[in-house]
N, C-alpha and C. Protein backbone atom coordinates (compact mmCIF):
# COMPACT_ATOMS: atom_id res chain seq x y z
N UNK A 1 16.26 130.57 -61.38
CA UNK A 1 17.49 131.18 -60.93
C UNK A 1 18.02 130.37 -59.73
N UNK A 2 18.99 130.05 -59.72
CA UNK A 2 19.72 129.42 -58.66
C UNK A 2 20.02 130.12 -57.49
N UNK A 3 19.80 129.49 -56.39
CA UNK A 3 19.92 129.96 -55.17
C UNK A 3 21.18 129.55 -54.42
N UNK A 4 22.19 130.51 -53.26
CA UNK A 4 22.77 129.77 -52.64
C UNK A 4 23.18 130.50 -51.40
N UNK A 5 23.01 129.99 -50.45
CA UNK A 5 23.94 131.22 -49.36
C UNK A 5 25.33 130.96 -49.16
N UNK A 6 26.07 131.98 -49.44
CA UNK A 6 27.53 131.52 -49.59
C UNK A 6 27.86 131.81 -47.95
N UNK A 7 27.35 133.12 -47.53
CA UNK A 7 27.84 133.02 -45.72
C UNK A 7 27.78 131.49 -44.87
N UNK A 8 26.35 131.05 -45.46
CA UNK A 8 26.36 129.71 -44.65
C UNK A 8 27.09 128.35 -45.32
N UNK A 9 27.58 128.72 -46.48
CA UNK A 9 28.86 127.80 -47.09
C UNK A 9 29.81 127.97 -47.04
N UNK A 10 30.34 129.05 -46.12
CA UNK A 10 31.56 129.25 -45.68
C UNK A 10 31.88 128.51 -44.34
N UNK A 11 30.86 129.06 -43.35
CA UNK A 11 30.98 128.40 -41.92
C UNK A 11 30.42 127.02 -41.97
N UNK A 12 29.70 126.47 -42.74
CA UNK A 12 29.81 125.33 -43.18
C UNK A 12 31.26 124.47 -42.94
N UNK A 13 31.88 124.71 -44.16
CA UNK A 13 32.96 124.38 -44.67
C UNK A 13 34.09 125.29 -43.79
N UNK A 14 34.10 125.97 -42.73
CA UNK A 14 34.85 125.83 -42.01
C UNK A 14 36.11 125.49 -41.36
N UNK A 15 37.23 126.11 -41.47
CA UNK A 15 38.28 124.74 -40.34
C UNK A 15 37.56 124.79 -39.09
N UNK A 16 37.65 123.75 -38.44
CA UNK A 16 37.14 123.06 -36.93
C UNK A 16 35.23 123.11 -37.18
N UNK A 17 34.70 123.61 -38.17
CA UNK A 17 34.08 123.31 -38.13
C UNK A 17 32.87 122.20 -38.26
N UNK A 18 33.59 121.13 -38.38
CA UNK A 18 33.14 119.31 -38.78
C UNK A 18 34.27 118.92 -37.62
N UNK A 19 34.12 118.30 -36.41
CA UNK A 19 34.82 117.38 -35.69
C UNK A 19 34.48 115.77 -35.46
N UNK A 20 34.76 115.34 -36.55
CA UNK A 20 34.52 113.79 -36.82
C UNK A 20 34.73 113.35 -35.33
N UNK A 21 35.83 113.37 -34.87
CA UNK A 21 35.15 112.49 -33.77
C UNK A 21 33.93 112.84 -32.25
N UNK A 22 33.69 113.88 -32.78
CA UNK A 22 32.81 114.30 -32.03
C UNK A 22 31.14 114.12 -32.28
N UNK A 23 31.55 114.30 -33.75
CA UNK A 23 30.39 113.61 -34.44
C UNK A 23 29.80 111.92 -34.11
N UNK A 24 30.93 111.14 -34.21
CA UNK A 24 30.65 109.78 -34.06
C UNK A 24 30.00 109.69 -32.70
N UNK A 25 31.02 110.38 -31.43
CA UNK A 25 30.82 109.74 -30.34
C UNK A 25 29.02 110.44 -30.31
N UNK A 26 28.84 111.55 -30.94
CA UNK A 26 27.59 112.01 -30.55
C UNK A 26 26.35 111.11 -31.46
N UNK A 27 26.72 110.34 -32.68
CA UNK A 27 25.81 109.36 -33.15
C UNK A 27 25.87 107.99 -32.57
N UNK A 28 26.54 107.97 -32.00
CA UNK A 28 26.43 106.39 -30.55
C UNK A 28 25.86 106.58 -29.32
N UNK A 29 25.87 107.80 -28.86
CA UNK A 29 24.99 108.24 -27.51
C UNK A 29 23.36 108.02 -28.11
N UNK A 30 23.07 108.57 -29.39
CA UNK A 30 21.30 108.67 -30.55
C UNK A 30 20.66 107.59 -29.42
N UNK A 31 19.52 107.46 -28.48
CA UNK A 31 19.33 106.51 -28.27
C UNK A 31 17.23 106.91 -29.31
N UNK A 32 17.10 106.61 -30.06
CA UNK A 32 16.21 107.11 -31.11
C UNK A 32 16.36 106.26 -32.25
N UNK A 33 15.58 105.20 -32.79
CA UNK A 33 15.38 104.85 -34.15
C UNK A 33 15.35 105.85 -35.02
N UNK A 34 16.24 105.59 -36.06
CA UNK A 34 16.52 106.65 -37.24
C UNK A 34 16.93 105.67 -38.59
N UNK A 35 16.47 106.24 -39.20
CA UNK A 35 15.92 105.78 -41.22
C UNK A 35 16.97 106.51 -41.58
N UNK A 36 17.68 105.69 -42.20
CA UNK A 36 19.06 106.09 -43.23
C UNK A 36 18.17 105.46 -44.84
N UNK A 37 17.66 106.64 -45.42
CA UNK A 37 17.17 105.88 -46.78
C UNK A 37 18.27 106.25 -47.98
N UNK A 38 18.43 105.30 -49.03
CA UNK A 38 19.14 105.32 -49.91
C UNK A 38 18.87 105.49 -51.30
N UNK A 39 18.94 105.85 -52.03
CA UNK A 39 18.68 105.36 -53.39
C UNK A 39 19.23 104.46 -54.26
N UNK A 40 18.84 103.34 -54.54
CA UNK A 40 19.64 102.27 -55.05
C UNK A 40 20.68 102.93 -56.63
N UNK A 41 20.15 104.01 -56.71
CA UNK A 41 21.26 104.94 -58.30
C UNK A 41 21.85 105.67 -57.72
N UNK A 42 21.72 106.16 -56.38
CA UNK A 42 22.23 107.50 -56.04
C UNK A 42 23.75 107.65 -56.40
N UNK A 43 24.12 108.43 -56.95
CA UNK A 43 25.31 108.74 -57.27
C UNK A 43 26.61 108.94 -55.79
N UNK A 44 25.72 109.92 -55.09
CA UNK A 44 26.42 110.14 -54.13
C UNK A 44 25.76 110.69 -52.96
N UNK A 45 25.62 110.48 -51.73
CA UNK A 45 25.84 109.46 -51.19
C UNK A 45 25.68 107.83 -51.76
N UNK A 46 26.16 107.12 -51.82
CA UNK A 46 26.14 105.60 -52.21
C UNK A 46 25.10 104.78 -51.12
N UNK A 47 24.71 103.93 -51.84
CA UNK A 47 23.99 103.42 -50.71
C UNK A 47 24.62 102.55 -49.58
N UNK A 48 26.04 101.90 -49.87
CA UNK A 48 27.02 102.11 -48.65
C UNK A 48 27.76 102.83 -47.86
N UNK A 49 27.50 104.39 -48.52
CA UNK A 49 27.43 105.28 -47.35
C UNK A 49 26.21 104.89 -46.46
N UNK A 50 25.70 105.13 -46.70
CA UNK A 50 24.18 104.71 -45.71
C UNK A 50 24.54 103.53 -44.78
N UNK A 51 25.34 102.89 -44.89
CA UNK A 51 25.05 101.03 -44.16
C UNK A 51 26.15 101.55 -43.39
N UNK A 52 27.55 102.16 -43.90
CA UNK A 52 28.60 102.72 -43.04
C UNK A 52 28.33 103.99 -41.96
N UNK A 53 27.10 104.52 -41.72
CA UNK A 53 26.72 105.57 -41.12
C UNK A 53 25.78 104.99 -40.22
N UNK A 54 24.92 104.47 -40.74
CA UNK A 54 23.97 103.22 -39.47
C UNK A 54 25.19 102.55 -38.86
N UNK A 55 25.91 102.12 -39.23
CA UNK A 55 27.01 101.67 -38.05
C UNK A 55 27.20 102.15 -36.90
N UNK A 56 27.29 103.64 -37.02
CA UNK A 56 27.63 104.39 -35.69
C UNK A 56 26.34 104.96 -34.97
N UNK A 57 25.38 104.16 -35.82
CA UNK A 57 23.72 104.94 -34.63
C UNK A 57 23.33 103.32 -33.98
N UNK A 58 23.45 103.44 -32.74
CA UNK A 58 22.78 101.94 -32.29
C UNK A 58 21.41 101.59 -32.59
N UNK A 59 20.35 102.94 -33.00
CA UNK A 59 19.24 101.76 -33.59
C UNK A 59 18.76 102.40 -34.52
N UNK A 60 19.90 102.34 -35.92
CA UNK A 60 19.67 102.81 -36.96
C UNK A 60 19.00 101.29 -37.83
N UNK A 61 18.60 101.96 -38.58
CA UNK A 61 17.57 100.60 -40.03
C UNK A 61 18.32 101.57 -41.47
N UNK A 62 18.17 100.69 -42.27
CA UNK A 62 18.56 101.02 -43.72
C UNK A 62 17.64 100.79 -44.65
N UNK A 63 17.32 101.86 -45.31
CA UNK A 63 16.09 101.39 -46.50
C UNK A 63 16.82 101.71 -47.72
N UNK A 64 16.68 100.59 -48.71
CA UNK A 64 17.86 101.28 -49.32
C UNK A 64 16.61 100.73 -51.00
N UNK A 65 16.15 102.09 -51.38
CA UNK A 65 15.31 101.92 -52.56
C UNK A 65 15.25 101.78 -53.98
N UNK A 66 14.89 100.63 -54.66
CA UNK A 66 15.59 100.23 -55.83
C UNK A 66 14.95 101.16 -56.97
N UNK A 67 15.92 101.35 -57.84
CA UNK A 67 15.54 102.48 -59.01
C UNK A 67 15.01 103.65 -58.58
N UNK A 68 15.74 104.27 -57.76
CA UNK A 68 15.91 105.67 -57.09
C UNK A 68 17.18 105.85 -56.92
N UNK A 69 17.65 107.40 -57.42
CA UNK A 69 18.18 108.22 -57.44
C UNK A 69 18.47 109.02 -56.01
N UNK A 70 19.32 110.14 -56.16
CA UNK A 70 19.32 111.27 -54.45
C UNK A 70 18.14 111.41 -54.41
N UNK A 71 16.91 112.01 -54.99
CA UNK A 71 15.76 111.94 -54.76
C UNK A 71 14.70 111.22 -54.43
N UNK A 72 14.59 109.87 -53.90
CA UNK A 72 13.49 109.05 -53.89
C UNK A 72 12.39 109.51 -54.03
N UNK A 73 11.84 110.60 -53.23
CA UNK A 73 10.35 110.91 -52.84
C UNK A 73 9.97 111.61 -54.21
N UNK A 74 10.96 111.98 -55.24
CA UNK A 74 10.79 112.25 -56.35
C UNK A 74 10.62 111.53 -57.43
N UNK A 75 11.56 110.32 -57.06
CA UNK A 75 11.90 109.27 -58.06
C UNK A 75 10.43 108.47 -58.28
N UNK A 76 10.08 107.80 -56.92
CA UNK A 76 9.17 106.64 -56.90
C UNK A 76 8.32 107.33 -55.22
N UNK A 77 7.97 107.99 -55.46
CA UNK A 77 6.46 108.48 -54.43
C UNK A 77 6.28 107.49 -53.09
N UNK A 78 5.38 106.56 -54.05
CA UNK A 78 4.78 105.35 -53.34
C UNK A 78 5.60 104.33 -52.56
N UNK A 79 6.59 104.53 -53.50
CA UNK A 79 7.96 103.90 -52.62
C UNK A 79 8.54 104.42 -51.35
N UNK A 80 8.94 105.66 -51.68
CA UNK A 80 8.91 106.51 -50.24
C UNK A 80 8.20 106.35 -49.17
N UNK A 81 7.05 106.66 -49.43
CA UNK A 81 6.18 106.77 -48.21
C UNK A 81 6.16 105.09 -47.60
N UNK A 82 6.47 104.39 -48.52
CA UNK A 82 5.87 102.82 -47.73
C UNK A 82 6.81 102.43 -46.87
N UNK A 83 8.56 103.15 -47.63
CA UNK A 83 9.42 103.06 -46.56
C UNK A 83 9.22 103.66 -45.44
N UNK A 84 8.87 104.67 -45.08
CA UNK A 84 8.89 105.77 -44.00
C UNK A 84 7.46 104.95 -43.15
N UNK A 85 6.41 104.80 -43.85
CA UNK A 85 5.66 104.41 -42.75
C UNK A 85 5.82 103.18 -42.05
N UNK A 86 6.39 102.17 -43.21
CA UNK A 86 7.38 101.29 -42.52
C UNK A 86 7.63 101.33 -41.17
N UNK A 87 9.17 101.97 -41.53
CA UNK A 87 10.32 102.68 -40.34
C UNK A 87 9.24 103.11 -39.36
N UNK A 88 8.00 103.89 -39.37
CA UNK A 88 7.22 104.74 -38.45
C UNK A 88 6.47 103.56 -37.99
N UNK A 89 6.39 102.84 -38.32
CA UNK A 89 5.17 101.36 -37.70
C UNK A 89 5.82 100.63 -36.38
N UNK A 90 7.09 100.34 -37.47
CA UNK A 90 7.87 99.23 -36.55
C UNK A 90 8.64 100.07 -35.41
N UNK A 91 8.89 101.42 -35.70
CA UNK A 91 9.62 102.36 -34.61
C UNK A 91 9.03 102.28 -33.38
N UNK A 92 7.47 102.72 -33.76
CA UNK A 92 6.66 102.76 -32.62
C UNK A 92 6.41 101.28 -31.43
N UNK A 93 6.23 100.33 -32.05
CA UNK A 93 6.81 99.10 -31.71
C UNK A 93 7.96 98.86 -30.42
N UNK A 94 8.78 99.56 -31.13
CA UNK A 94 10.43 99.14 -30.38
C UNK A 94 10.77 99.97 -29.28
N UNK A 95 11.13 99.19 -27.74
CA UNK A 95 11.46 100.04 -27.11
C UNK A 95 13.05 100.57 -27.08
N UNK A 96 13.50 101.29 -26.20
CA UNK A 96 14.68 101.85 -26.29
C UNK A 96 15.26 100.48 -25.76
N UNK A 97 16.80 100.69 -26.65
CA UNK A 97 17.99 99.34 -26.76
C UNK A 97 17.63 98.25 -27.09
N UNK A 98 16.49 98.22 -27.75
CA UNK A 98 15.92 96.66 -28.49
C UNK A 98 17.03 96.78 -29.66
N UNK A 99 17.40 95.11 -29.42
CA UNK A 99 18.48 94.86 -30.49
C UNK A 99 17.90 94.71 -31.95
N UNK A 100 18.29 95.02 -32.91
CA UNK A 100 17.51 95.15 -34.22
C UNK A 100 18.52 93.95 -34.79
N UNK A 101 17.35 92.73 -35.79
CA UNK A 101 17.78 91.93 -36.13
C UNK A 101 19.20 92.20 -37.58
N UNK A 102 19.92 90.86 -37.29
CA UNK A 102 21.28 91.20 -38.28
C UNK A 102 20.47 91.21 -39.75
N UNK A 103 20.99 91.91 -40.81
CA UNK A 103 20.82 92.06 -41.81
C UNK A 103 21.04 91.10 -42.95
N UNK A 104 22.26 90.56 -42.49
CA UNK A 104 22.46 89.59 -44.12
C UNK A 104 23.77 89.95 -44.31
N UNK A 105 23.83 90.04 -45.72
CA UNK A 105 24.42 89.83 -46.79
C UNK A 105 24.77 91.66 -46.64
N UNK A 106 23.93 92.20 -46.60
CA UNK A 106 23.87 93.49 -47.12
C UNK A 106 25.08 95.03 -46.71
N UNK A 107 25.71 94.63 -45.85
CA UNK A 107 26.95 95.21 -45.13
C UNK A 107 26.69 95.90 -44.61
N UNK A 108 25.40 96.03 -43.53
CA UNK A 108 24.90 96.16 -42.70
C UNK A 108 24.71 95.15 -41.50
N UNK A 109 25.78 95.04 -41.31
CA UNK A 109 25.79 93.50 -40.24
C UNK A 109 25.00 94.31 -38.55
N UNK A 110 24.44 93.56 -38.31
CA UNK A 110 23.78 94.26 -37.07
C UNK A 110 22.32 94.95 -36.99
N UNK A 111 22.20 95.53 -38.35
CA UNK A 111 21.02 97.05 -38.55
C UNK A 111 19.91 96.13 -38.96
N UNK A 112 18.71 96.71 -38.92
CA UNK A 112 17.50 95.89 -40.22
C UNK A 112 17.46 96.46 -41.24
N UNK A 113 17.52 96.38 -42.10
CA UNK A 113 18.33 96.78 -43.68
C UNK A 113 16.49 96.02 -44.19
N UNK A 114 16.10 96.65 -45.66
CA UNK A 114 15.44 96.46 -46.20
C UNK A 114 14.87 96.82 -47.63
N UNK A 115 14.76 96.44 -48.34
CA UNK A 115 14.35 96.40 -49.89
C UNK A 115 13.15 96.37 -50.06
N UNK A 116 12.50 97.64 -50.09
CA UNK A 116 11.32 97.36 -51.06
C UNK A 116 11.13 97.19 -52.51
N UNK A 117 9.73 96.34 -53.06
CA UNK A 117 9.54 96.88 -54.63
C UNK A 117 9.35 98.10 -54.85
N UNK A 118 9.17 98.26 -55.94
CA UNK A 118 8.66 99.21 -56.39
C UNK A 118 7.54 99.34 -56.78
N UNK A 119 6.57 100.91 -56.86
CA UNK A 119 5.65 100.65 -57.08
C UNK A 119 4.84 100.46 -58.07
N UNK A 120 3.56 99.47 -58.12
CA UNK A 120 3.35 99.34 -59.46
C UNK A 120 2.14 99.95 -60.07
């Protein structure tokens, strides 16, 4: 049976309740490494939503996972976790305002963007 709370999909969805620019300026203050993971199928979010949203966190990374869907941790398990402990290795590593190397190609200019395999 499907579940949903409609009270909290109302104030959700809200007028004034989403203030984009309040939002942004409050994901540029983040001073916190944060994992934007993607699914390389995902329908929606896209995985250039993801690279356009690390934009506005100064020490955001992009994992963006091939042959995964909205679900990764569903899709490919092993994949998941290698990203996350990843992100959790090198996080611990980094101090606050360490510049994170440019990405590439990947339209993530600035972020560390990364591709894992998959698992086999």
């Amino acid at each position: 049976m499907p579940q949903s709370n409609d009270e909290a999909g109302e104030v959700y969805a809200a007028p004034g309740a989403f203030d984009p620019a309040a939002t942004r300026a409050a994901l540029a203050r983040l001073d916190a490494p944060v994992l934007l993971l993607a699914g390389e199928l995902d329908g929606g979010p896209r995985p250039r939503v993801a690279a356009e949203v690390a934009r506005l966190i100064p020490r955001a990374e992009v994992a963006v996972l091939p042959a995964t869907g909205h679900f990764p941790w569903l899709d490919d398990p092993g994949l998941f976790v290698r990203a996350v402990t990843r992100f959790l290795a090198g996080s611990s590593q980094r101090p606050s305002g360490t510049a994170l190397r440019p990405a590439g190609s990947d339209g993530v200019s600035g972020r560390r963007t990364f591709r894992l395999s998959p698992c086999t």
